[in-house]
C-alpha atoms as a PDB file:
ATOM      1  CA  UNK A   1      60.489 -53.914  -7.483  1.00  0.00           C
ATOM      2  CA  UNK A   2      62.865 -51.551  -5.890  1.00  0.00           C
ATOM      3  CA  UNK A   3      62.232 -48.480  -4.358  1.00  0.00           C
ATOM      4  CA  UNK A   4      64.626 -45.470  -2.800  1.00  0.00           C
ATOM      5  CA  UNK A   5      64.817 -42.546  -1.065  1.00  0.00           C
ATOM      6  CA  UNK A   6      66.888 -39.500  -2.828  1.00  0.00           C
ATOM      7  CA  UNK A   7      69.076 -36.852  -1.152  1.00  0.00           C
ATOM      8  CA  UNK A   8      72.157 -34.913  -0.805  1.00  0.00           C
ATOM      9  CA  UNK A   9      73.045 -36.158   2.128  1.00  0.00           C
ATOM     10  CA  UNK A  10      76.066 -39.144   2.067  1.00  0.00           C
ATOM     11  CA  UNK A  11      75.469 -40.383   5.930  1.00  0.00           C
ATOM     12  CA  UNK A  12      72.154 -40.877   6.243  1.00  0.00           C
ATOM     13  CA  UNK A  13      72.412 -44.151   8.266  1.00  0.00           C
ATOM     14  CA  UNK A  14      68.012 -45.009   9.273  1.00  0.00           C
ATOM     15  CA  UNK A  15      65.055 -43.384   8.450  1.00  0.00           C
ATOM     16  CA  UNK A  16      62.723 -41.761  11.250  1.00  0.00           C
ATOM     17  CA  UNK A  17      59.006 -41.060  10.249  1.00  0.00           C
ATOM     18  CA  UNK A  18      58.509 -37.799   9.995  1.00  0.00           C
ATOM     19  CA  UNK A  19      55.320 -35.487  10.081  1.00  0.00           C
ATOM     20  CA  UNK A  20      54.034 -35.105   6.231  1.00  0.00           C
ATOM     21  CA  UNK A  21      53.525 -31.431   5.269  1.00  0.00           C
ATOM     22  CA  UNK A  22      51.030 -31.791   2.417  1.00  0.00           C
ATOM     23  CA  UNK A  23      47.190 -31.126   3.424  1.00  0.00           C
ATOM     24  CA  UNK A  24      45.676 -34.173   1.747  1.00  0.00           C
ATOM     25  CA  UNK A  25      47.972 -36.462   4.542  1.00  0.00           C
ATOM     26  CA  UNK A  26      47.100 -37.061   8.093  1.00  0.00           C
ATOM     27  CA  UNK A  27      49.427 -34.847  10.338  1.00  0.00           C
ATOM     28  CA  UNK A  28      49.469 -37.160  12.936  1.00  0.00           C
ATOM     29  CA  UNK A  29      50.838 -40.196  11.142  1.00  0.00           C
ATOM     30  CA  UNK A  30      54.694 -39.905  10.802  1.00  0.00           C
ATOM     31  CA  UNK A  31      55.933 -41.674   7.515  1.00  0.00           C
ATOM     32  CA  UNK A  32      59.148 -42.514   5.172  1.00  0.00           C
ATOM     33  CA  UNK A  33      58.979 -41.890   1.991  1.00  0.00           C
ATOM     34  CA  UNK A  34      59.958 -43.635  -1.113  1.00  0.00           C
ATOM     35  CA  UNK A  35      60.030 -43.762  -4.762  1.00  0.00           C
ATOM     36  CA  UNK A  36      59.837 -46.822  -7.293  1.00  0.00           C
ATOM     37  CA  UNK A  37      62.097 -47.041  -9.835  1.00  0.00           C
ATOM     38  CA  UNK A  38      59.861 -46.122 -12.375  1.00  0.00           C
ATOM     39  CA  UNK A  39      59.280 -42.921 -11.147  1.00  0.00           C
ATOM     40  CA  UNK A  40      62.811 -42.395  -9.749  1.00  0.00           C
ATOM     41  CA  UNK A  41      63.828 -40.336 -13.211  1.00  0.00           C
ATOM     42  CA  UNK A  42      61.582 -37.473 -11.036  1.00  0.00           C
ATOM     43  CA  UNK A  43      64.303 -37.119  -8.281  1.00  0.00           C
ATOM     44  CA  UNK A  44      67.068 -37.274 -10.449  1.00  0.00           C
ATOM     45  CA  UNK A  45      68.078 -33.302  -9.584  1.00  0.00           C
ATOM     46  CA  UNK A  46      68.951 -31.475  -6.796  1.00  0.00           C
ATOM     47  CA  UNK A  47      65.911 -30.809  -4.170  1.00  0.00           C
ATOM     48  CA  UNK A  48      65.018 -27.868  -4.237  1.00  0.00           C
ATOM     49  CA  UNK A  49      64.948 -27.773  -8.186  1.00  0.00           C
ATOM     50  CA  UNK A  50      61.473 -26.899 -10.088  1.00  0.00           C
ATOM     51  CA  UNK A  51      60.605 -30.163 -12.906  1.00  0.00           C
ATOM     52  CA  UNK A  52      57.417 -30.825 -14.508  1.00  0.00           C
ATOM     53  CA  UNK A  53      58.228 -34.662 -15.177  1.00  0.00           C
ATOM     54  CA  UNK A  54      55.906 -36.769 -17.277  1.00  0.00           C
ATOM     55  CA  UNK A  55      55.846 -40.346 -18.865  1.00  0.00           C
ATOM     56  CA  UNK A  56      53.792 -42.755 -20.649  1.00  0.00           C
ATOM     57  CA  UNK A  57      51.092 -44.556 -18.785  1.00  0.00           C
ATOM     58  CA  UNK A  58      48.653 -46.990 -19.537  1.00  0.00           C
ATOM     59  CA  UNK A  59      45.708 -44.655 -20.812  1.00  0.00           C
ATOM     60  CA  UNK A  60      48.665 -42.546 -22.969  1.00  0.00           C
ATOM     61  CA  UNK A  61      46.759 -41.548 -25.881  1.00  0.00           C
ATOM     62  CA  UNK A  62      48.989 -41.879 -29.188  1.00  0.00           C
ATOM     63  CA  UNK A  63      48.591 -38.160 -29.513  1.00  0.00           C
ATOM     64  CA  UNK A  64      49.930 -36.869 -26.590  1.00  0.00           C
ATOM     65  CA  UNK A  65      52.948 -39.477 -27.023  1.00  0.00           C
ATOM     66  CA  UNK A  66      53.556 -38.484 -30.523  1.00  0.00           C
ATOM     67  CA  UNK A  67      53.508 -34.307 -29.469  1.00  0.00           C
ATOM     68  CA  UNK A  68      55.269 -34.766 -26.140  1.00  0.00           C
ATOM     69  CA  UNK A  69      58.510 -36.815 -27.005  1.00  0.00           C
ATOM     70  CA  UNK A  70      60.654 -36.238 -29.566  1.00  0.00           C
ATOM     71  CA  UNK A  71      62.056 -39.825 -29.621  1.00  0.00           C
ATOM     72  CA  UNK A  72      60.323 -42.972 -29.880  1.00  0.00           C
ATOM     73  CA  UNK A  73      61.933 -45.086 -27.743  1.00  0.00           C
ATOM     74  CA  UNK A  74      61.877 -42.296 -24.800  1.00  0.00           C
ATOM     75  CA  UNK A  75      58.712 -42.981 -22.549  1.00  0.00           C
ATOM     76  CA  UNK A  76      59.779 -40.212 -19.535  1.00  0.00           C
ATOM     77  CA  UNK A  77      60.873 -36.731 -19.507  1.00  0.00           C
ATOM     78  CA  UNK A  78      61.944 -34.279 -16.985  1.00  0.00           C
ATOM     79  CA  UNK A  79      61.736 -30.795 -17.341  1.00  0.00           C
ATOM     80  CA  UNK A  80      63.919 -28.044 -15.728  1.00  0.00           C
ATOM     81  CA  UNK A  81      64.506 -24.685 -16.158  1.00  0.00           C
ATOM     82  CA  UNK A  82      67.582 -23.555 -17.838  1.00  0.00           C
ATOM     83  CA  UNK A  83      69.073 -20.972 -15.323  1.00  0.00           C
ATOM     84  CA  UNK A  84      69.359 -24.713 -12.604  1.00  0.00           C
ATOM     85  CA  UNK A  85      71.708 -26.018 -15.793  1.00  0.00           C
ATOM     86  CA  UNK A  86      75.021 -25.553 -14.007  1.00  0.00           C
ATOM     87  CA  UNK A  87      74.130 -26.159 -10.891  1.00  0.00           C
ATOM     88  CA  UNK A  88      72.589 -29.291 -11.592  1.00  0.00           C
ATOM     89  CA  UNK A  89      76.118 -30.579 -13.432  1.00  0.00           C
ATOM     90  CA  UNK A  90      77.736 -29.766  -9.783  1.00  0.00           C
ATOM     91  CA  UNK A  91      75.387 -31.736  -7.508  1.00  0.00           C
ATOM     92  CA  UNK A  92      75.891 -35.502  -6.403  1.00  0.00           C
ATOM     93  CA  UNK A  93      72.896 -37.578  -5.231  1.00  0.00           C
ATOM     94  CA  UNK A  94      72.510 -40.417  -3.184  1.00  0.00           C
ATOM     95  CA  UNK A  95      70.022 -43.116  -3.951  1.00  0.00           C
ATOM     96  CA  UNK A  96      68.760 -44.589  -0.696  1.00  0.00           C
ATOM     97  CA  UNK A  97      67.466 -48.339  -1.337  1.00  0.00           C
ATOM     98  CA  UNK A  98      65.045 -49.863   0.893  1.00  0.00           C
ATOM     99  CA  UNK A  99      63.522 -53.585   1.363  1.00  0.00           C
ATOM    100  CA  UNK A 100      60.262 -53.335   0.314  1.00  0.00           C
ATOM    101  CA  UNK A 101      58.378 -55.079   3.417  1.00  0.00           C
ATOM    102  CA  UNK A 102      57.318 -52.650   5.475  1.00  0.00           C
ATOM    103  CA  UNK A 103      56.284 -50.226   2.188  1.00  0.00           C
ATOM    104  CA  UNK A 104      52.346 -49.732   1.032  1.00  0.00           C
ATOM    105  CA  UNK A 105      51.707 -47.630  -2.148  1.00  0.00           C
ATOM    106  CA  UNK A 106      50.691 -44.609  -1.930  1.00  0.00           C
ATOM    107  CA  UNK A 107      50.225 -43.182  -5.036  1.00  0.00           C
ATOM    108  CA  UNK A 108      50.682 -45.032  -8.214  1.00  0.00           C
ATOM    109  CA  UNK A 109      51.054 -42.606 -10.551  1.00  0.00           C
ATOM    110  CA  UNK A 110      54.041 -40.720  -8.479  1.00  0.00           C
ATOM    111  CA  UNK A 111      55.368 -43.868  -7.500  1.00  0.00           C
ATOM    112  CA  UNK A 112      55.186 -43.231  -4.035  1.00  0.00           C
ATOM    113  CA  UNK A 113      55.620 -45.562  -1.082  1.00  0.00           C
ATOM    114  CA  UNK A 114      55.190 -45.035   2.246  1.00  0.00           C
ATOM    115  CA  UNK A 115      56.402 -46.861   5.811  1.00  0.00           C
ATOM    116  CA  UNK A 116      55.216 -46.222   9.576  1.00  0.00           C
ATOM    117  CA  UNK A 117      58.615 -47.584  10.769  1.00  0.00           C
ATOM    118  CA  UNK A 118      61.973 -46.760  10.827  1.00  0.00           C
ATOM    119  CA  UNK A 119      63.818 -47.516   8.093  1.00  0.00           C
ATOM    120  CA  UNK A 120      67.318 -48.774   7.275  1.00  0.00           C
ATOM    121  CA  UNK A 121      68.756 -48.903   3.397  1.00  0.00           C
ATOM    122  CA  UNK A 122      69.831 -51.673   2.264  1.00  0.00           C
ATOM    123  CA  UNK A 123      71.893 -49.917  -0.244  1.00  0.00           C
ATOM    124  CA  UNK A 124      73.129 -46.637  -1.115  1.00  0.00           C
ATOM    125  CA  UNK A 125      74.319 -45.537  -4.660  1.00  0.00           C
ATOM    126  CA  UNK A 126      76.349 -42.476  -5.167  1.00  0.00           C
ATOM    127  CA  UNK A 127      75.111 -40.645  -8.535  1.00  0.00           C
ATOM    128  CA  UNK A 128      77.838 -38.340  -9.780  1.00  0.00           C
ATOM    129  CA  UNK A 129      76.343 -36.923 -13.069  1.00  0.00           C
ATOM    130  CA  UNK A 130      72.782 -36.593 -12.979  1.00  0.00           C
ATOM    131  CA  UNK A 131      72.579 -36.032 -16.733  1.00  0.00           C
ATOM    132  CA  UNK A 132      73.990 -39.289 -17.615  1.00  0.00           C
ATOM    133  CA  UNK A 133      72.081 -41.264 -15.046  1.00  0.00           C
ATOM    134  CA  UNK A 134      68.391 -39.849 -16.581  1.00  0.00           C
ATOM    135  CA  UNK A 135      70.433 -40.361 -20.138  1.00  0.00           C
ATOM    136  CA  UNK A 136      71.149 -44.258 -18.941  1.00  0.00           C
ATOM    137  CA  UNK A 137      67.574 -44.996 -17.771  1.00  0.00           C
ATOM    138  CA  UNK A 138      66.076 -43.531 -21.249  1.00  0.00           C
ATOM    139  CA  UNK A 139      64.960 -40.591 -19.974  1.00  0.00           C
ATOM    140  CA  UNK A 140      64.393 -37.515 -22.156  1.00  0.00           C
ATOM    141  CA  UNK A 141      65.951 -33.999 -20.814  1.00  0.00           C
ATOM    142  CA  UNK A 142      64.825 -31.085 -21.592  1.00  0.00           C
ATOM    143  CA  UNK A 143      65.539 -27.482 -21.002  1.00  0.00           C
ATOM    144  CA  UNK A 144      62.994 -24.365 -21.354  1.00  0.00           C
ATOM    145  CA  UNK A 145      63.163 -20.303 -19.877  1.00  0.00           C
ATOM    146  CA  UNK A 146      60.143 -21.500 -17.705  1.00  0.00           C
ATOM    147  CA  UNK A 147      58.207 -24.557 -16.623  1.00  0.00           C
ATOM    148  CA  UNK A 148      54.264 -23.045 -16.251  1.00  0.00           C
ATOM    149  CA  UNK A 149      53.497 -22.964 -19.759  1.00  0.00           C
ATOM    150  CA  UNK A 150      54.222 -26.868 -19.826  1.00  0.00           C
ATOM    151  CA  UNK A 151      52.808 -27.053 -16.106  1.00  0.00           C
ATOM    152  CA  UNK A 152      49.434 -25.854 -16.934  1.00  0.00           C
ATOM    153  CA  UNK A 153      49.330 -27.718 -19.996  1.00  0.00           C
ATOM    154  CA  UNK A 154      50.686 -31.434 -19.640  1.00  0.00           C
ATOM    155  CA  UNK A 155      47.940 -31.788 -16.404  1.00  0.00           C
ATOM    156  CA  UNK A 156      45.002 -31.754 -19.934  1.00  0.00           C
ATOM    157  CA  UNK A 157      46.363 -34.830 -21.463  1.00  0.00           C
ATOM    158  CA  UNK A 158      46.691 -38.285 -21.021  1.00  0.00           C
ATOM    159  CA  UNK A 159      49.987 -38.763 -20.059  1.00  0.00           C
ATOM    160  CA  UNK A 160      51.057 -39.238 -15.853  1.00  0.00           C
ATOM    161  CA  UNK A 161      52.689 -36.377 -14.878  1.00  0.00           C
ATOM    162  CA  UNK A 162      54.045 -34.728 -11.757  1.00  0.00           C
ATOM    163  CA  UNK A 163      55.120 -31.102 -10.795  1.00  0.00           C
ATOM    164  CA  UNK A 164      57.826 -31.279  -8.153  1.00  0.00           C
ATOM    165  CA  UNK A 165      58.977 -27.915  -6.394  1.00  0.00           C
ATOM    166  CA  UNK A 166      56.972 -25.174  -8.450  1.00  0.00           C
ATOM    167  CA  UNK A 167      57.412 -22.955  -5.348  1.00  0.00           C
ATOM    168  CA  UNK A 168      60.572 -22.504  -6.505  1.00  0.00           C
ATOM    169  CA  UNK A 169      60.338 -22.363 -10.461  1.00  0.00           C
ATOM    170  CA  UNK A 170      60.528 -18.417 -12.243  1.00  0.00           C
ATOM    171  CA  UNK A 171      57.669 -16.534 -11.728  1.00  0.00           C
ATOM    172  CA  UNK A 172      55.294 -16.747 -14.532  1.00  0.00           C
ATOM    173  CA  UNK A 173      55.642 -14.286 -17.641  1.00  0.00           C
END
C-alpha cells in the first residue's frame, strides 16, 4: 500500500501535525494526513476546487454502476465544475509519499490515514497534467454547470463517494 499527501507546494521538506478543523475530530490531537492510492484520484485537482468523486465499492449495486459510469472498465469518477476547466489544465501537483509505519486508517471509504508524528516523504512526484494522470489511473472525468444536483443524489446509492470543497462549488440553482 502506498499512501501520499497532495499539494501545490514543491518544498515541502517534513510534515508537522497540525490541529484538524472538522467537528467530528478531537481538537486537541494534532495529525498528518494522508491518502491511499485508491482514493488518491480525489486529490487529483487543485485545492480549493469543488468534486463530488465516487467509485465502486464492495456493496456497489449493479444498478448504480451501470447508471453512474459510462464505461465499463472505469470504477472512479471525479466530478468538477466546468467554469475550474482552465484553471485546472494550469495547475501542477505534488504527490507527497510517505512510509506507511507510523499511519492508522482513518476512514476507509475516503482513504484516509492519519499520523501523530512528524512526517518525512519518502518520495515526491511532480504531476504536470492532472487530466492525464486521472486518465492513466482509469479514472472517469467529467464536467457539469454544477455539482449539487449529483451531490445530493450520489450520497442515496450504493456506491462510496466523497464531496471535497462544496464551500466553494456555484451556488445552487
Amino acid at each position: 500500500m502506498r499512501i501520499f499527501h497532495v499539494s501545490e507546494e514543491n518544498n515541502i521538506e517534513f510534515f508537522e501535525p497540525r490541529i484538524p478543523t472538522r467537528i467530528d475530530l478531537d481538537p486537541t490531537n494534532p495529525l498528518v494526513w494522508a491518502i491511499n492510492e485508491k482514493c488518491l484520484p480525489n486529490f487529483l485537482t487543485p485545492r480549493n476546487y469543488p468534486r463530488v468523486c465516487y467509485y465502486v465499492g464492495e456493496n456497489t449495486s449493479e444498478v448504480d454502476r451501470l447508471r453512474y459510469f459510462s464505461s465499463k472498465t472505469c470504477v472512479h469518477t471525479v466530478v468538477i465544475e466546468n467554469r475550474w476547466f482552465e484553471a485546472m489544465k494550469n495547475t501542477t501537483l505534488f504527490l507527497y509519499e510517505f512510509d506507511t509505519s507510523s499511519f492508522s486508517l482513518q476512514d476507509d471509504n475516503a482513504g484516509y490515514f492519519i499520523s501523530i508524528k512528524e512526517q518525512i516523504p519518502i518520495n515526491k512526484i511532480k504531476v504536470v497534467d492532472l487530466f492525464s494522470e486521472l486518465f492513466k489511473r482509469n479514472v472517469e472525468l467529467r464536467l457539469v454547470d454544477t455539482l449539487w444536483d449529483l451531490h445530493d443524489e450520489i450520497q442515496n446509492t450504493t456506491l462510496n463517494w466523497s464531496m471535497c470543497r462544496m464551500g466553494f462549488a456555484q451556488a445552487r440553482l
